[in-house]
C-alpha atoms as a PDB file:
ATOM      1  CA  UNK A   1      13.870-129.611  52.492  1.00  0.00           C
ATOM      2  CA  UNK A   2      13.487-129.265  48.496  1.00  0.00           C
ATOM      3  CA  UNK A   3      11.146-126.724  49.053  1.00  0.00           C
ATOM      4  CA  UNK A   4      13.473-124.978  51.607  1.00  0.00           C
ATOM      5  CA  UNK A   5      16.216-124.989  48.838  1.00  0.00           C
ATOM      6  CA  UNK A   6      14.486-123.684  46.301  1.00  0.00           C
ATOM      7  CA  UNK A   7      13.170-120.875  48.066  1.00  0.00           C
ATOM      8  CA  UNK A   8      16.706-120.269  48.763  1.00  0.00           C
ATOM      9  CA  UNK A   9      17.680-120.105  45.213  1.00  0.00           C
ATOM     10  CA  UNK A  10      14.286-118.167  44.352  1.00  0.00           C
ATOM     11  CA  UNK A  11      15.650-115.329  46.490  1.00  0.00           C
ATOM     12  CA  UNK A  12      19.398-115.260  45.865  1.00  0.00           C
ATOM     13  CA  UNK A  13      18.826-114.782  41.959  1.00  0.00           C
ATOM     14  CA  UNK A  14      16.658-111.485  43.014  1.00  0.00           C
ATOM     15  CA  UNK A  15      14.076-113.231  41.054  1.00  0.00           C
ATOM     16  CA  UNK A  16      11.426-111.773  43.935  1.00  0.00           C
ATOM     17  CA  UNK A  17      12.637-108.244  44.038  1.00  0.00           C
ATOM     18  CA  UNK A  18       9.342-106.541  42.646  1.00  0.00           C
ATOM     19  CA  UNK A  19       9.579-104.500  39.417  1.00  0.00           C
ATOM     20  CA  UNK A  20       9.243-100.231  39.468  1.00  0.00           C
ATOM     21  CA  UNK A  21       7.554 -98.986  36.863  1.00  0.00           C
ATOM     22  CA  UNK A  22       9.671 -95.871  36.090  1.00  0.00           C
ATOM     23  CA  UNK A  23       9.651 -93.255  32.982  1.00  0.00           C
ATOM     24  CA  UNK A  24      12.889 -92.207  30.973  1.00  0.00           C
ATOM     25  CA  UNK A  25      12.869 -88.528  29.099  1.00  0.00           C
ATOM     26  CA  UNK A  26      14.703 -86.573  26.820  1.00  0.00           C
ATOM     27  CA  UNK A  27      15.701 -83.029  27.833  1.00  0.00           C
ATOM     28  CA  UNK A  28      17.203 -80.128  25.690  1.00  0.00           C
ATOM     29  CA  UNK A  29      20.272 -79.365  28.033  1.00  0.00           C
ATOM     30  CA  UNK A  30      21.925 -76.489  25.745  1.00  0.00           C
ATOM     31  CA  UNK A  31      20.085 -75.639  22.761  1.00  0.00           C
ATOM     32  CA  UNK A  32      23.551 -73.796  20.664  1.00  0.00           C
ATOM     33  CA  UNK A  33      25.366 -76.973  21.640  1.00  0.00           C
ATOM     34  CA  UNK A  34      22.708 -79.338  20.506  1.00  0.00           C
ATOM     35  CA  UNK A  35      22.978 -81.691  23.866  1.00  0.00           C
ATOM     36  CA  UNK A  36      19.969 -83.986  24.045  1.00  0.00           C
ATOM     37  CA  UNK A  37      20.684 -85.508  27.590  1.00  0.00           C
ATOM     38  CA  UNK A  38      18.056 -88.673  28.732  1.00  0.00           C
ATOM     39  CA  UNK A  39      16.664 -88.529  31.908  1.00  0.00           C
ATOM     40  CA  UNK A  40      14.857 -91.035  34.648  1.00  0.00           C
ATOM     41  CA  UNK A  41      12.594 -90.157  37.357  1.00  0.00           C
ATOM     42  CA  UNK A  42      10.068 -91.987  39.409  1.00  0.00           C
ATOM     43  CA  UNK A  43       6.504 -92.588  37.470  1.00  0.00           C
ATOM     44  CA  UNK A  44       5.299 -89.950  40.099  1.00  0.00           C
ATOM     45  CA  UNK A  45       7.518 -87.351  38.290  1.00  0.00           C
ATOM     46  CA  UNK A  46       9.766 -87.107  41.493  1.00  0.00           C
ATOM     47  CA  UNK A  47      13.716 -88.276  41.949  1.00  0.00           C
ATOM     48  CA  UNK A  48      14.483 -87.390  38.321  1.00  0.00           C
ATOM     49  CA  UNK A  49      18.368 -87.690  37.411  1.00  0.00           C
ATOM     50  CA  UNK A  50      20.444 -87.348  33.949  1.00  0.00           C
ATOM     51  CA  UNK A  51      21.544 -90.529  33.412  1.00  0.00           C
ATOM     52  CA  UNK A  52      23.542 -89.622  30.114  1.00  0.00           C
ATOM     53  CA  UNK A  53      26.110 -86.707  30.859  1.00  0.00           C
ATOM     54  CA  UNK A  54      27.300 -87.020  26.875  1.00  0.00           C
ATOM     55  CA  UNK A  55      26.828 -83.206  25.678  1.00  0.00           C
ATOM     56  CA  UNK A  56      25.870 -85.150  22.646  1.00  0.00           C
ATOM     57  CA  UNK A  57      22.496 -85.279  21.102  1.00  0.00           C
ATOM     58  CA  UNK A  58      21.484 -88.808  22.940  1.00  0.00           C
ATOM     59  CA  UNK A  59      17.518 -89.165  22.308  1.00  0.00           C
ATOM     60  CA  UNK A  60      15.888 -92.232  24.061  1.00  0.00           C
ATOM     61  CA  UNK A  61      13.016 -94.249  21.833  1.00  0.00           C
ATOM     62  CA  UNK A  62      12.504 -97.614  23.425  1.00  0.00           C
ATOM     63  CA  UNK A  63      12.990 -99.856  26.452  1.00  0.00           C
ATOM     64  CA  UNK A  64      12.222-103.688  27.228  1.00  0.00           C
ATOM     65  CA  UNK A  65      12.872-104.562  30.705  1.00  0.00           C
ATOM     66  CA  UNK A  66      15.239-102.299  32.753  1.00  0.00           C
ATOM     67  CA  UNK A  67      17.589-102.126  28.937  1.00  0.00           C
ATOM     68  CA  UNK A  68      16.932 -98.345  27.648  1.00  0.00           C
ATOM     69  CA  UNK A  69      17.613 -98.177  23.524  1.00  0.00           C
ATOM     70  CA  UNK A  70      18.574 -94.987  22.129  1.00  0.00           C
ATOM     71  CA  UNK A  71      20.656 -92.562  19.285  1.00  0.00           C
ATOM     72  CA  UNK A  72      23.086 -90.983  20.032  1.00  0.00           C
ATOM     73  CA  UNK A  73      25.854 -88.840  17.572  1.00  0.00           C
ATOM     74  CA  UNK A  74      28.693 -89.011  20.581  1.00  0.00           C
ATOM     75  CA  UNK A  75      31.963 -89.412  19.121  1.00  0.00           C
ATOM     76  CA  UNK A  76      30.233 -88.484  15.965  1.00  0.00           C
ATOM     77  CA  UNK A  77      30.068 -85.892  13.599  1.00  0.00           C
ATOM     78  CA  UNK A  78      26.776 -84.062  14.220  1.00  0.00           C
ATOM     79  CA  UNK A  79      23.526 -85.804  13.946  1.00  0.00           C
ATOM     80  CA  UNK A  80      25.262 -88.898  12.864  1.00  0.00           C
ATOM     81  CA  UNK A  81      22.761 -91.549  14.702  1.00  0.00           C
ATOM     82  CA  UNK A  82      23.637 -94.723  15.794  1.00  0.00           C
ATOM     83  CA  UNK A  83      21.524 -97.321  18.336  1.00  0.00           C
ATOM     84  CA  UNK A  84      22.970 -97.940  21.758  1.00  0.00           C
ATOM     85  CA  UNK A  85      22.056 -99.986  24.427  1.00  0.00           C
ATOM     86  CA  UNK A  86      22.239 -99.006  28.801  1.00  0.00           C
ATOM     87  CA  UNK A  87      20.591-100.396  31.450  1.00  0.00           C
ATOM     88  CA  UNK A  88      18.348 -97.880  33.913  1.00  0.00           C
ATOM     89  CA  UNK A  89      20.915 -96.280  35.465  1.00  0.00           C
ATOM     90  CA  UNK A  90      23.111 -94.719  32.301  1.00  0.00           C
ATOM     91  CA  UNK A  91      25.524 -98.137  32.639  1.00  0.00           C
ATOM     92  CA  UNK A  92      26.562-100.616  30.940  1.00  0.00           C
ATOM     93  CA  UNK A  93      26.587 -98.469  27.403  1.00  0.00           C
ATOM     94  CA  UNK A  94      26.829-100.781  24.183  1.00  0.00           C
ATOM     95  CA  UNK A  95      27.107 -99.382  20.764  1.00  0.00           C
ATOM     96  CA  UNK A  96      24.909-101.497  18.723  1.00  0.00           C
ATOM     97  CA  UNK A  97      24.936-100.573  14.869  1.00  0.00           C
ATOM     98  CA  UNK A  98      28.064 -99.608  12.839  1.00  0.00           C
ATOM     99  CA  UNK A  99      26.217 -98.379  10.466  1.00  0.00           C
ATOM    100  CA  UNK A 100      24.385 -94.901  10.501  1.00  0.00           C
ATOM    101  CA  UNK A 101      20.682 -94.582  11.518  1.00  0.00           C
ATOM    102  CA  UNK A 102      18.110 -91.880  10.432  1.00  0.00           C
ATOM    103  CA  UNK A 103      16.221 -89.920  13.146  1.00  0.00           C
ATOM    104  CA  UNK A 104      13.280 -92.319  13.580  1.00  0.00           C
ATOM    105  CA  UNK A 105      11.114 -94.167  16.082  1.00  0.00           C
ATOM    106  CA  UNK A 106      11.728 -98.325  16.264  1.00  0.00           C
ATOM    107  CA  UNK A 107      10.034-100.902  17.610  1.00  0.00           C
ATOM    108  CA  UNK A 108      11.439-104.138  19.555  1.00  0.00           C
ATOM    109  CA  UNK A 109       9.806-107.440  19.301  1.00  0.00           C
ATOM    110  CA  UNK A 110      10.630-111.493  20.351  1.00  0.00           C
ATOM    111  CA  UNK A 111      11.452-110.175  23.602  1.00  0.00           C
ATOM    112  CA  UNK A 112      13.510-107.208  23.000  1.00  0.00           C
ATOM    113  CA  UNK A 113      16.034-108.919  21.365  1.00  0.00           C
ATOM    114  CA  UNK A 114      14.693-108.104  17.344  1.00  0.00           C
ATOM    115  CA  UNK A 115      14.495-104.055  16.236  1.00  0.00           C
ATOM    116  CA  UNK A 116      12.866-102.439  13.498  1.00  0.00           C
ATOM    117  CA  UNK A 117      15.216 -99.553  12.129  1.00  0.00           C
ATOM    118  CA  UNK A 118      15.470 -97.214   9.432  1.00  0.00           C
ATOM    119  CA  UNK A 119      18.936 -96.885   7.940  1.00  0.00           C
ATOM    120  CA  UNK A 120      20.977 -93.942   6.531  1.00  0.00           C
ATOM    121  CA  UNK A 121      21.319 -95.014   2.507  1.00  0.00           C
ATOM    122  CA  UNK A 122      22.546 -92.785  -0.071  1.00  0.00           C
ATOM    123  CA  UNK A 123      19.818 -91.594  -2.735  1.00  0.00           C
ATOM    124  CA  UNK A 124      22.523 -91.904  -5.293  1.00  0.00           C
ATOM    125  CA  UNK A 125      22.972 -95.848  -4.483  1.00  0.00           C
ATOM    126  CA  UNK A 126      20.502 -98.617  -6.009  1.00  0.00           C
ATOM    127  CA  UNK A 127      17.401 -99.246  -5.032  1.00  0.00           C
ATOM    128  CA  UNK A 128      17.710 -99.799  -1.808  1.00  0.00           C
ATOM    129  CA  UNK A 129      19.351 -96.598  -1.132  1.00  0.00           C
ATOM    130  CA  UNK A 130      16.513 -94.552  -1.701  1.00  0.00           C
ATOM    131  CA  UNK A 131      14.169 -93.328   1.364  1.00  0.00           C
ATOM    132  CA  UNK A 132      11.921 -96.543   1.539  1.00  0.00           C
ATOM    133  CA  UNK A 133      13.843 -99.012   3.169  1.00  0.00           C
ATOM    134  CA  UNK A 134      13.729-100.413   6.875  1.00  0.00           C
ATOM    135  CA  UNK A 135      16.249-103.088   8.602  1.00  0.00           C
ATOM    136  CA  UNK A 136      15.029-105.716  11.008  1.00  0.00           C
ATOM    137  CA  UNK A 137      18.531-106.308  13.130  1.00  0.00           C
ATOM    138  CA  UNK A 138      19.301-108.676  16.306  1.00  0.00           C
ATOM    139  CA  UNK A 139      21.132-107.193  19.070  1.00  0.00           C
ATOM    140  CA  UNK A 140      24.878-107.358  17.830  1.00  0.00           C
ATOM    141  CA  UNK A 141      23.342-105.112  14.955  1.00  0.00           C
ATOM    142  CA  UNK A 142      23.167-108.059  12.315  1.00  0.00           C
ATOM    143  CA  UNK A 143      20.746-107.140   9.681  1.00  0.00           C
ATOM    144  CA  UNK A 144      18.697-109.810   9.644  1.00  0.00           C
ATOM    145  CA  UNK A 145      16.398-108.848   6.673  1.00  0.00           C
ATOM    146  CA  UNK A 146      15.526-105.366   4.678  1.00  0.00           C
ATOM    147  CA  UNK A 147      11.919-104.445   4.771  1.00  0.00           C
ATOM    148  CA  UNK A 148      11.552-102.577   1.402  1.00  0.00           C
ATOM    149  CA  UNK A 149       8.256-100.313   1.042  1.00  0.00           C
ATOM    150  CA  UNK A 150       6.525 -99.367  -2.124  1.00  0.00           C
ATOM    151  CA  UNK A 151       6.319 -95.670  -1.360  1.00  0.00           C
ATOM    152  CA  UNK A 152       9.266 -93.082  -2.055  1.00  0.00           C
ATOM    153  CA  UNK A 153       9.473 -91.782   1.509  1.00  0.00           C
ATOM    154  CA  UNK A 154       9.127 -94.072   4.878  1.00  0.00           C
ATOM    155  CA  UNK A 155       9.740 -93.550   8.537  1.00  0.00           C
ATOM    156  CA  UNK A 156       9.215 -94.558  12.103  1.00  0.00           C
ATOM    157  CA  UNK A 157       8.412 -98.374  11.668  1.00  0.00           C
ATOM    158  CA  UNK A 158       7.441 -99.962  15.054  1.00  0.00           C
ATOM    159  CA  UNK A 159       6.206-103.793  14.986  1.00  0.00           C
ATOM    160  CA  UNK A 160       2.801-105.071  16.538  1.00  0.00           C
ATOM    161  CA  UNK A 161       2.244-106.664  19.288  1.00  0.00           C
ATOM    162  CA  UNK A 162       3.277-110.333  17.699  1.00  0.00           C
ATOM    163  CA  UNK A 163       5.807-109.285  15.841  1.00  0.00           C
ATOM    164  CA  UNK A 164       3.958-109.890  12.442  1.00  0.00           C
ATOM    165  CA  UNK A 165       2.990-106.455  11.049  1.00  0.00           C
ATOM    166  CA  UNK A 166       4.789-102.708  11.493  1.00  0.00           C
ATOM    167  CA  UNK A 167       2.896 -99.990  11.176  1.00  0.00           C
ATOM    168  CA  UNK A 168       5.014 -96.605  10.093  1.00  0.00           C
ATOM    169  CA  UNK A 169       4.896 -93.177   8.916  1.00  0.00           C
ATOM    170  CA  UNK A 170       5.154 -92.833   4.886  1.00  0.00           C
ATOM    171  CA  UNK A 171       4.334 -90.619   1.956  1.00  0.00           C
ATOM    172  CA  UNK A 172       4.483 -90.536  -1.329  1.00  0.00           C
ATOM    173  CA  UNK A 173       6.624 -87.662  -1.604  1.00  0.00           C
ATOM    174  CA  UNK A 174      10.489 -87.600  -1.016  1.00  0.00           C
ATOM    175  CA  UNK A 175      10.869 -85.904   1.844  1.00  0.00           C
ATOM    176  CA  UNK A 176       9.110 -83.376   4.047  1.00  0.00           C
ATOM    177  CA  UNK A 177      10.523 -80.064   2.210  1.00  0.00           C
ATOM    178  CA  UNK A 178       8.835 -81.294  -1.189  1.00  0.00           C
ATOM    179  CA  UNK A 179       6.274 -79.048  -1.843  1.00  0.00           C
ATOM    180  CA  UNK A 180       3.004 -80.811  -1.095  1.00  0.00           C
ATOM    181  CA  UNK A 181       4.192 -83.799   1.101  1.00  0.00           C
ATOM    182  CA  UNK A 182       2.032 -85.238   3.361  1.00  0.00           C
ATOM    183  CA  UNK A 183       2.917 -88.282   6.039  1.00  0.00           C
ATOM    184  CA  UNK A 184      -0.186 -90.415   6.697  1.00  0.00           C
ATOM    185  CA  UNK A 185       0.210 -94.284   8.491  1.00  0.00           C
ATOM    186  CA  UNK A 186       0.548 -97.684   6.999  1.00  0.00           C
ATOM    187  CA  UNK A 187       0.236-101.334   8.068  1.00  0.00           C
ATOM    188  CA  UNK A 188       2.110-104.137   6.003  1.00  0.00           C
ATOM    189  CA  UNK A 189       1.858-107.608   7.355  1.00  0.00           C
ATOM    190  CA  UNK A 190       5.629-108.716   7.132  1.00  0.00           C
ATOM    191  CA  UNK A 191       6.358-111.271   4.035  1.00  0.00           C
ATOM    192  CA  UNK A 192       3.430-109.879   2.022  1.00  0.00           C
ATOM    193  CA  UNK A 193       4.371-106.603  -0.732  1.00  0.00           C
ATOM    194  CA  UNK A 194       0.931-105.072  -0.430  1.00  0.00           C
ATOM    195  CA  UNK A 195       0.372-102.018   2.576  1.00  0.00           C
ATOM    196  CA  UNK A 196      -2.695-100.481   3.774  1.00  0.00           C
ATOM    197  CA  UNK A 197      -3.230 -96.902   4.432  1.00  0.00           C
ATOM    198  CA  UNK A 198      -4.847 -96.092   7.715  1.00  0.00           C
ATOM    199  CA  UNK A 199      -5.380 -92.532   8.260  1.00  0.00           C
ATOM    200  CA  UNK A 200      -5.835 -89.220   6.191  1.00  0.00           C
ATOM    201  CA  UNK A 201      -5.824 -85.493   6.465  1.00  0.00           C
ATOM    202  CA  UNK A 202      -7.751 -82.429   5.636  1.00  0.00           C
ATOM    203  CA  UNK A 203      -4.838 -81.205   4.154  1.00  0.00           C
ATOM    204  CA  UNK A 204      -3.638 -84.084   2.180  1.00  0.00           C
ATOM    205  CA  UNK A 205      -5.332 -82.573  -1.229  1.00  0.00           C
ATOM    206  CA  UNK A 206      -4.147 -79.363  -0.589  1.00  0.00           C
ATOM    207  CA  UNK A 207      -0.663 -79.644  -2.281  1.00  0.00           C
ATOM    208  CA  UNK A 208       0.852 -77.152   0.239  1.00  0.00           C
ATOM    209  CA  UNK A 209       4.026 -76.673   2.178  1.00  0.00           C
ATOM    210  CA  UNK A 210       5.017 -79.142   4.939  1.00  0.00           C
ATOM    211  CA  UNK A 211       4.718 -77.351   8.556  1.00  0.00           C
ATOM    212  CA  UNK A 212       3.758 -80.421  10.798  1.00  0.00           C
ATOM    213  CA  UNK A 213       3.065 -84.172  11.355  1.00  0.00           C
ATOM    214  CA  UNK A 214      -0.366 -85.017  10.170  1.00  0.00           C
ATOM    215  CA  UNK A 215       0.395 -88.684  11.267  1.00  0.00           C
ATOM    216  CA  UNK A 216       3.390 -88.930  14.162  1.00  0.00           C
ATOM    217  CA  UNK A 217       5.456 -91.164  16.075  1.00  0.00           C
ATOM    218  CA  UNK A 218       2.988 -94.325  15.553  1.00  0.00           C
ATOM    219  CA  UNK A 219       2.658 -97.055  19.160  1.00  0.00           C
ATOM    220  CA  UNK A 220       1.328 -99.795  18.764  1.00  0.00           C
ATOM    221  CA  UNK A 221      -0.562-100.836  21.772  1.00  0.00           C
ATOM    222  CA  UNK A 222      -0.843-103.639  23.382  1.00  0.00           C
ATOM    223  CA  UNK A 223      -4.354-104.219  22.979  1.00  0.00           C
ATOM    224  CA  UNK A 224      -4.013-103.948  18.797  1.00  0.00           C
ATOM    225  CA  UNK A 225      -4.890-100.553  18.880  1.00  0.00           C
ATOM    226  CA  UNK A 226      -2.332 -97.723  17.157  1.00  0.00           C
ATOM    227  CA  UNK A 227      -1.787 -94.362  18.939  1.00  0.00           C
ATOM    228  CA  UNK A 228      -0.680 -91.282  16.902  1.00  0.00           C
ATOM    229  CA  UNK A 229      -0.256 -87.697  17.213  1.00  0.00           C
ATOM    230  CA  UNK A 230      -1.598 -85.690  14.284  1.00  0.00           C
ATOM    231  CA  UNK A 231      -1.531 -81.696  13.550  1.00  0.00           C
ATOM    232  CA  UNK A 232      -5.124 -79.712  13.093  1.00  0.00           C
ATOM    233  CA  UNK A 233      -5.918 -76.264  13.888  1.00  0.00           C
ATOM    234  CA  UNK A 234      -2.423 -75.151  14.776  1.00  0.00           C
ATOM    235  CA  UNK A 235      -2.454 -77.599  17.412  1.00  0.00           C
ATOM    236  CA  UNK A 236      -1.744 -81.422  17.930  1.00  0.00           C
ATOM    237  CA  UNK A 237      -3.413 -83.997  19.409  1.00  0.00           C
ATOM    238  CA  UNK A 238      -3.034 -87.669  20.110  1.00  0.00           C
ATOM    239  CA  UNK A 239      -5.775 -90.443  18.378  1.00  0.00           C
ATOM    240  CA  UNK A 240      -6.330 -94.274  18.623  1.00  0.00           C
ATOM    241  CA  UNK A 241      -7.233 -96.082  15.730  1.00  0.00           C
ATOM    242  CA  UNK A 242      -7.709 -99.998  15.042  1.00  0.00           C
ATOM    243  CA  UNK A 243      -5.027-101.444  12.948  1.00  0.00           C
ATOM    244  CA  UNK A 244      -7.976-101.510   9.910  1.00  0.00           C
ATOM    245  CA  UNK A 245      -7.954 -97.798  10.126  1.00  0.00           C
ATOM    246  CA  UNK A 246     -11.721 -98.120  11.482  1.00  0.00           C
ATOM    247  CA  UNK A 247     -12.617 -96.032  15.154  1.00  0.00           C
ATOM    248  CA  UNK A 248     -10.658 -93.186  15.199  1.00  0.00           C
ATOM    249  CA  UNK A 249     -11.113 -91.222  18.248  1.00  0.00           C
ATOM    250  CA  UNK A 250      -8.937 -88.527  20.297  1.00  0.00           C
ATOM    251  CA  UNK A 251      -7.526 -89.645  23.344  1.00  0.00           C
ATOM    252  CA  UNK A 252      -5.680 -85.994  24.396  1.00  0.00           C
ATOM    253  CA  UNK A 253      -8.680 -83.457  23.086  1.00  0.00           C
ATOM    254  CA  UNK A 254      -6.934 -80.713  25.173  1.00  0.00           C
ATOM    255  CA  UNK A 255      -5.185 -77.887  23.036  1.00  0.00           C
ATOM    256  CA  UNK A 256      -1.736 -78.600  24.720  1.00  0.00           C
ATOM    257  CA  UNK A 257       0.345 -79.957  21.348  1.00  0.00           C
ATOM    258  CA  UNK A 258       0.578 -83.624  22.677  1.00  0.00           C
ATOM    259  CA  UNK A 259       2.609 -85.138  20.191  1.00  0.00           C
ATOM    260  CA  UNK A 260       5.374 -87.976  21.413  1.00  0.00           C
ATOM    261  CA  UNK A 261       4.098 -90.651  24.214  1.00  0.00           C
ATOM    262  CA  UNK A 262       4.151 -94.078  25.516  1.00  0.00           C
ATOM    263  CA  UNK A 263       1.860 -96.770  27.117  1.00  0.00           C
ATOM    264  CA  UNK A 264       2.486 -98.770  30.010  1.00  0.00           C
ATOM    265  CA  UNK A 265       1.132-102.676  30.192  1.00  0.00           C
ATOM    266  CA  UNK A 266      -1.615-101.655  32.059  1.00  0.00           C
ATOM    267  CA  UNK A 267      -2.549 -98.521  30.023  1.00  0.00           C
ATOM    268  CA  UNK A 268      -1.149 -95.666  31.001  1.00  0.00           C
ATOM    269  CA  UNK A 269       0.264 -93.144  28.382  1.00  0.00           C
ATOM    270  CA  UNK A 270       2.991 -91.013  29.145  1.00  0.00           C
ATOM    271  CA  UNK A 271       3.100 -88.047  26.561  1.00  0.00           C
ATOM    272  CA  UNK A 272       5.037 -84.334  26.185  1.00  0.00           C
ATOM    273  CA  UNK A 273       2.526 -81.124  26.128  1.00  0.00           C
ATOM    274  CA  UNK A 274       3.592 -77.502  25.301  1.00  0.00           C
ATOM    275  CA  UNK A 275       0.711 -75.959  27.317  1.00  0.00           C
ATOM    276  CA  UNK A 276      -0.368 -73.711  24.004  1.00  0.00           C
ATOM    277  CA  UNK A 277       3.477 -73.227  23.230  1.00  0.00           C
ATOM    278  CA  UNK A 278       3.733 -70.349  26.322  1.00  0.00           C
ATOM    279  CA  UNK A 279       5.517 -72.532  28.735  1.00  0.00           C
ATOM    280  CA  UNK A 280       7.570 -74.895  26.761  1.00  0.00           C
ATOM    281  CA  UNK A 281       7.412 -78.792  26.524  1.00  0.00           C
ATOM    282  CA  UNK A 282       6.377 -80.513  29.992  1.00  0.00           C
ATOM    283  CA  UNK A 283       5.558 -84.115  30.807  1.00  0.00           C
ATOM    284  CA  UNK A 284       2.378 -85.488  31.619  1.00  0.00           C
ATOM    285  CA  UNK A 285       0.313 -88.969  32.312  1.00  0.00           C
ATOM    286  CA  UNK A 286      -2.998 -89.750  31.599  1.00  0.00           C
ATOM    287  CA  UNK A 287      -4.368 -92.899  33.918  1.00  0.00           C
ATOM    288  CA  UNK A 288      -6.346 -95.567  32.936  1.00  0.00           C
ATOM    289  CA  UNK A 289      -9.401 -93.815  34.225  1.00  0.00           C
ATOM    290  CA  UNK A 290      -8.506 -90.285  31.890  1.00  0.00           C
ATOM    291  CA  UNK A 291      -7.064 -88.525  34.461  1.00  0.00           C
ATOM    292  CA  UNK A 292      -4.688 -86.144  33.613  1.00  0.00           C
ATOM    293  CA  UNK A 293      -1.370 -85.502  35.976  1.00  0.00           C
ATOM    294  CA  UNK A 294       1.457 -83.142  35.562  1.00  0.00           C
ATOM    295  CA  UNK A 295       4.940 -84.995  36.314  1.00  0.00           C
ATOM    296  CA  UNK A 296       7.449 -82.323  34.965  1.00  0.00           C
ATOM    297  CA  UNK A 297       7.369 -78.224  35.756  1.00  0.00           C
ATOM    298  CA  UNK A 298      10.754 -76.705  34.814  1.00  0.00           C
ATOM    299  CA  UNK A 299      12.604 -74.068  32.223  1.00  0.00           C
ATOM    300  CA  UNK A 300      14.118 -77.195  29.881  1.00  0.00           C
ATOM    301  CA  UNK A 301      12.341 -78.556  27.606  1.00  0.00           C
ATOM    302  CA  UNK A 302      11.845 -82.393  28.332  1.00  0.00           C
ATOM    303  CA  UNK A 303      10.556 -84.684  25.425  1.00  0.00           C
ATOM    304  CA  UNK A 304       9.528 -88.300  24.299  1.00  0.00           C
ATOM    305  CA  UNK A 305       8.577 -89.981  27.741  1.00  0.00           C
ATOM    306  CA  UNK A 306       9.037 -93.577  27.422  1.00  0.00           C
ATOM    307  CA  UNK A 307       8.219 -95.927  30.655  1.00  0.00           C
ATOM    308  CA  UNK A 308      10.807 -98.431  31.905  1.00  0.00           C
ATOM    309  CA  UNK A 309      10.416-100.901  34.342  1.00  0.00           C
ATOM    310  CA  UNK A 310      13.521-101.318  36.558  1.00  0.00           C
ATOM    311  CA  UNK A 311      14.243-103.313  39.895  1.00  0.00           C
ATOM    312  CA  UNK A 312      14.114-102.493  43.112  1.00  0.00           C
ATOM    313  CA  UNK A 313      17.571-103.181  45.119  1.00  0.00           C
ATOM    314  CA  UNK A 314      18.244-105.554  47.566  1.00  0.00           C
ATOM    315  CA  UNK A 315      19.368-103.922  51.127  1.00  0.00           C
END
């Protein structure tokens, strides 16, 4: 009878309803009105659906579970970012921050209830308000404690898979439109001052003009390795590398311009491709075995693909 009864209870808290591994996407809606709208489809590419409906520039970074964290400017002045929280379906919206974000990747960790951010501070402030600064907040938006860097400019911070180290984009430089600024990755082990630089660039010595990422939108995976999307020849492409910086290798080495993605648990990547820039951004997967699928084939532009596991419903 115990058995019975817990069986019972098993089923009524949906605790057996099997997971659906599903992919959420950003898609330029209206370029002259700026509306970033985030979409959902199946992980087959089919049944996709705006979830969003804002006309605001909502741009979707991170999920854990069927919870989908994003930016969004609505009921902002334009391009004023702040985190938000909805669940799979575009409910259950939740402002997080009250304070301003910059455009940046994050990372989640302690099971999606800790974020890595990096805040809006004024250069004109103290130290902290210059461009080298990230926040580790809990999910009311409670700073919990400011990561400083020792570099001038830092950006899309995303934790490893324990939680103990971030890797991020940073540079020397101030910003991108400083004549010869270059963005390369780092690894800090959190509670220690000293970083490592993992990757460089042919054109890091070149003290030129800024026209791409040479070191973008950093994953960490869940094996310890660190996926990035870097720019050479005109064209990008996505690399692994260990967190040491050692075994570099190309994981897209198609001349598509795969820059943003996302790995599933069991390996997968979801990743954007502009098909040689003649037929605008489309969405593609790459299985575990390196073959390469084609989910999206429209006239928007659809970025960022992020995967999401939701739950099927009860009938």
């Amino acid at each position: 009878m115990k058995r019975i009864v817990l069986l019972l209870l098993i089923l009524s808290t949906g605790i057996s309803c099997p997971a659906q591994q599903k992919i959420t996407y950003n898609v330029l809606e209206n370029a002259e009105t700026h509306d970033y709208e985030i979409y959902i489809m199946d992980a087959d590419g089919r049944n996709a659906k705006n979830i969003t409906n804002s006309k605001s520039v909502d741009w979707v970074y991170t999920s854990f579970g069927e919870k989908l964290y994003f930016l969004s400017d609505r009921n902002e002045c334009s391009r004023c970012f702040y985190l938000y929280e909805m669940d799979s379906e575009g409910k259950n919206v939740r402002k997080i921050t009250n304070y301003k974000l910059a455009d940046s990747w994050f990372g989640s960790r302690k099971n999606g209830t800790e974020f890595i951010v990096k805040p809006v501070l004024s250069s004109s402030g103290p130290s902290e308000g210059k461009n080298n600064t990230f926040y580790i907040i809990d999910l009311q938006g409670t700073i919990i404690e400011k990561v400083m860097i020792d570099l001038t400019y830092v950006n899309d911070p995303t934790f490893s898979p324990d939680g103990k180290k971030i890797v991020f984009r940073g540079s020397k430089k101030t910003s991108p439109r400083e004549l010869g600024f270059t963005d390369a990755l780092y690894v800090k082990t959190l509670g220690e001052d000293s970083i490592k630089k993992i990757t460089s660039h042919p054109d890091e010595t070149k003290n030129i003009q800024w026209t791409g990422y040479l070191a973008a939108a950093p994953r960490w995976r869940d094996d310890g390795k660190i996926s990035f999307a870097s720019k050479n020849n005109n064209n990008y492409d996505i690399y692994i590398v260990n967190p040491d910086g050692s075994e570099l290798e190309a994981v897209t080495p198609w001349e598509n311009n795969q820059v943003f993605h996302s790995w599933s648990p069991s390996g997968e990547m979801v990743f954007e491709a502009s098909m040689n820039n003649q037929d605008g951004y489309e969405l593609y997967k790459r299985t575990t075995n390196g073959k390469i699928i084609q989910l999206t084939n429209d006239t928007t532009e659809q970025y960022a693909p992020v995967f999401v596991e939701t739950h099927l419903k009860k009938q």
